[in-house]
Protein backbone atom coordinates (compact mmCIF):
# COMPACT_ATOMS: atom_id res chain seq x y z
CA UNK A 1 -14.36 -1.54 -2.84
CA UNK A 2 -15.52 -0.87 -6.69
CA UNK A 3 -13.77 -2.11 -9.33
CA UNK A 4 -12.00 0.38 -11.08
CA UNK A 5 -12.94 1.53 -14.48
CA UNK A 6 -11.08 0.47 -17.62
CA UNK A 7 -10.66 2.89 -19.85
CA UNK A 8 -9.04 3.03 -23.34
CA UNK A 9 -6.22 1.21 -24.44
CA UNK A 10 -6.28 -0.24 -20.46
CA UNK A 11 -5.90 -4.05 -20.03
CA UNK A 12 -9.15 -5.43 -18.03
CA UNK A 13 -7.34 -8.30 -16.24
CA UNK A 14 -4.15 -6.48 -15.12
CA UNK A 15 -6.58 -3.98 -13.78
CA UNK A 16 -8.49 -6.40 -11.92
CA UNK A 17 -5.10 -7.79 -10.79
CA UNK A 18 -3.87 -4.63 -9.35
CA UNK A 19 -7.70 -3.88 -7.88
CA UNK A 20 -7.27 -7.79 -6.39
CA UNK A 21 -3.44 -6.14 -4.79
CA UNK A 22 -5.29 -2.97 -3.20
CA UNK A 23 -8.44 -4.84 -1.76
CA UNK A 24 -5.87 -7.52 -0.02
CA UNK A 25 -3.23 -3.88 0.89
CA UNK A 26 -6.39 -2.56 2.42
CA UNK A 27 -7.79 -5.87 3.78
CA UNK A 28 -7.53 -6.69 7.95
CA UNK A 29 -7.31 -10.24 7.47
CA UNK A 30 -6.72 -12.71 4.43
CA UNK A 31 -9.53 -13.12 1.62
CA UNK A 32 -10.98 -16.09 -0.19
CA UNK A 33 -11.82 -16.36 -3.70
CA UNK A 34 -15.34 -16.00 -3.12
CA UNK A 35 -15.05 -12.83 -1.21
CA UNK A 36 -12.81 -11.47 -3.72
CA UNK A 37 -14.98 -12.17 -6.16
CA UNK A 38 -18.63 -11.10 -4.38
CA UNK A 39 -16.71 -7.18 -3.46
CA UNK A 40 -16.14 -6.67 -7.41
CA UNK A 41 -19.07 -8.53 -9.07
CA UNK A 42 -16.98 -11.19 -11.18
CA UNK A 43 -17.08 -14.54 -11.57
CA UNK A 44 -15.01 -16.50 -9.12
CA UNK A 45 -13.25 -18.96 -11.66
CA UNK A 46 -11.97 -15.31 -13.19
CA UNK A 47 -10.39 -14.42 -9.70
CA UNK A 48 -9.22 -18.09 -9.16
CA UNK A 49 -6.88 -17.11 -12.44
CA UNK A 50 -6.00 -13.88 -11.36
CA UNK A 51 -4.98 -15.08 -7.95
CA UNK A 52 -3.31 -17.92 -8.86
CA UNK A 53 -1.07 -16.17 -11.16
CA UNK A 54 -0.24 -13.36 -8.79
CA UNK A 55 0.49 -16.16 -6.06
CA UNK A 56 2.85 -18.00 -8.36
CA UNK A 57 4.86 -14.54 -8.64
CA UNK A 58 5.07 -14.11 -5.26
CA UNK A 59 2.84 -10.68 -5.31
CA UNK A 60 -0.02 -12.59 -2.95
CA UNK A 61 0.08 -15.81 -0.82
CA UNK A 62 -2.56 -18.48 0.21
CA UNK A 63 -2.51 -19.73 3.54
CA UNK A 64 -2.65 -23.54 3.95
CA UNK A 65 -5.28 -24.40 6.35
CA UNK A 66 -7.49 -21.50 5.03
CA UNK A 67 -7.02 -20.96 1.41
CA UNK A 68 -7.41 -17.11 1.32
CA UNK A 69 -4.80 -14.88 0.14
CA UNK A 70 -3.03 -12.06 1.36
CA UNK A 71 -0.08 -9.70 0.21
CA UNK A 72 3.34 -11.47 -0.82
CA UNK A 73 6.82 -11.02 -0.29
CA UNK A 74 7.09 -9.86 -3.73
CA UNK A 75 4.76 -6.82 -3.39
CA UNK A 76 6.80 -5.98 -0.56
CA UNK A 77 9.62 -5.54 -3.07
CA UNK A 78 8.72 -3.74 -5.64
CA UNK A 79 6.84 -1.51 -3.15
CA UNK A 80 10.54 -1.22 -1.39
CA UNK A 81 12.03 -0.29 -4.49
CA UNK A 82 10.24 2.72 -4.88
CA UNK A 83 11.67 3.92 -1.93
CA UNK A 84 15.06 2.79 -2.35
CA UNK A 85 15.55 4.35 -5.70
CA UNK A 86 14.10 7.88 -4.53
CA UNK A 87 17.34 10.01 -4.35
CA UNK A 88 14.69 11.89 -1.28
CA UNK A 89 15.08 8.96 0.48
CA UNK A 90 19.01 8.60 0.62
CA UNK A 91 18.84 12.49 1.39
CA UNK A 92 16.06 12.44 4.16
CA UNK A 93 17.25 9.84 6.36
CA UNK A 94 20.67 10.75 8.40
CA UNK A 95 17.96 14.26 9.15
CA UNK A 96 15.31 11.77 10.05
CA UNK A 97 17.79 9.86 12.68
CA UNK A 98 19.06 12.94 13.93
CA UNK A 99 15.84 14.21 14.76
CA UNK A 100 15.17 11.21 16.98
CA UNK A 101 18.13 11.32 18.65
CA UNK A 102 16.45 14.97 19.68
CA UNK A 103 13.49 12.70 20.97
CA UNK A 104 11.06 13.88 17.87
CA UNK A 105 9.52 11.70 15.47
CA UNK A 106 10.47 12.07 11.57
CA UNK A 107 8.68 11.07 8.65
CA UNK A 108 9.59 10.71 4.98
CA UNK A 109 6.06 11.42 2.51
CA UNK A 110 5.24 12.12 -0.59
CA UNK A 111 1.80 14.07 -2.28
CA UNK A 112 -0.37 11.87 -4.40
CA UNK A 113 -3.81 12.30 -5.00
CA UNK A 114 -4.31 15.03 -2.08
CA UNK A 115 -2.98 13.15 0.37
CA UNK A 116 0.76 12.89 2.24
CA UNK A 117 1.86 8.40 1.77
CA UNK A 118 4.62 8.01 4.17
CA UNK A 119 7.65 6.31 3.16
CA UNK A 120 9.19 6.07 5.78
CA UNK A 121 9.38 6.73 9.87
CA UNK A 122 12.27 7.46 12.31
CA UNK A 123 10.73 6.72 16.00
CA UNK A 124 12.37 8.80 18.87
CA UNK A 125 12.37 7.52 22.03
CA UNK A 126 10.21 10.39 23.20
CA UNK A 127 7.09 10.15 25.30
CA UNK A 128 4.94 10.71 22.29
CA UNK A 129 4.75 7.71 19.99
CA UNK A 130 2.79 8.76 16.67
CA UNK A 131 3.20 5.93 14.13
CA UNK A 132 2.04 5.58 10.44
CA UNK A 133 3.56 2.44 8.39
CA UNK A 134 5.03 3.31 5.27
CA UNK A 135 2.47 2.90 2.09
CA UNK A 136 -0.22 4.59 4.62
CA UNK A 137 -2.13 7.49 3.60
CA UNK A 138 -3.76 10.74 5.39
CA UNK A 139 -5.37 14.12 3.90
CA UNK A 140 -2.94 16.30 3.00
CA UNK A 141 -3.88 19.84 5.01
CA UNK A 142 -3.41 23.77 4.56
CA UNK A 143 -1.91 26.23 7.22
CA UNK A 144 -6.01 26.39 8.27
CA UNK A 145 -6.20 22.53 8.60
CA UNK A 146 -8.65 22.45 5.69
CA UNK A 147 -7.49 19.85 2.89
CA UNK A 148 -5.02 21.35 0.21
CA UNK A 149 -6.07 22.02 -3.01
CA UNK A 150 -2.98 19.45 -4.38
């Protein structure tokens, strides 16, 4: 994963912290500082800082035995508040129930960036089962199933 680009008037180490966040969002398992550090070509004792600090906010967490880091409690709320504060949401949901009472699936999304990020996801007990976790991600398609032009 590159490091993103700072631009004008941008802050370089709350962009690194927030590049540290997605790496660990997008990560299978928990990452040490070295790792962190090799994926984005900076000095470890810069991402010791950086992950320290988001630790002692709650926004990662080390494990004990291992040291590495993964996502906190912390992102998990401010993440949640999104979604709670979406008027969508509060609208959406009773629909989303009553549609698995009627054994079909609902989802809650959003477009960003070309792509549908559910929020959230109603599973009937139908013989299907199609999941996707809220904060996940997939390409956003036309009536042809080509990508739409978002």
């Amino acid at each position: 994963m590159p490091a993103t680009n700072i631009g004008s008037g941008e802050n370089q180490s709350v962009t690194r912290a927030i590049d540290i966040l997605n790496l660990l969002a997008e990560a299978d398992e928990p990452l040490g500082v070295r790792e962190i550090a090799r994926r984005f070509d900076i000095p470890p004792s810069n991402v010791q800082r950086l992950v320290k600090t988001l630790a002692k906010a709650g926004f990662l967490e080390q494990s004990g035995d291992t040291l590495r880091y993964s996502i906190g409690y912390r992102a998990f709320q401010v993440g949640n508040a999104f979604v709670e504060q979406s008027s969508l949401y509060s609208a959406v949901m009773p629909e989303l129930y009553s549609l698995a009472r009627d054994h079909i699936t609902g989802f809650l999304g959003v477009l960003r960036d070309r792509s549908v990020v559910y929020l959230s996801t109603v599973q009937s007990e139908g013989p299907i089962a199609i999941t996707h976790r809220p904060g996940s991600r997939t390409l956003a398609l036309d009536g042809d199933g080509q990508g739409a032009p978002c």
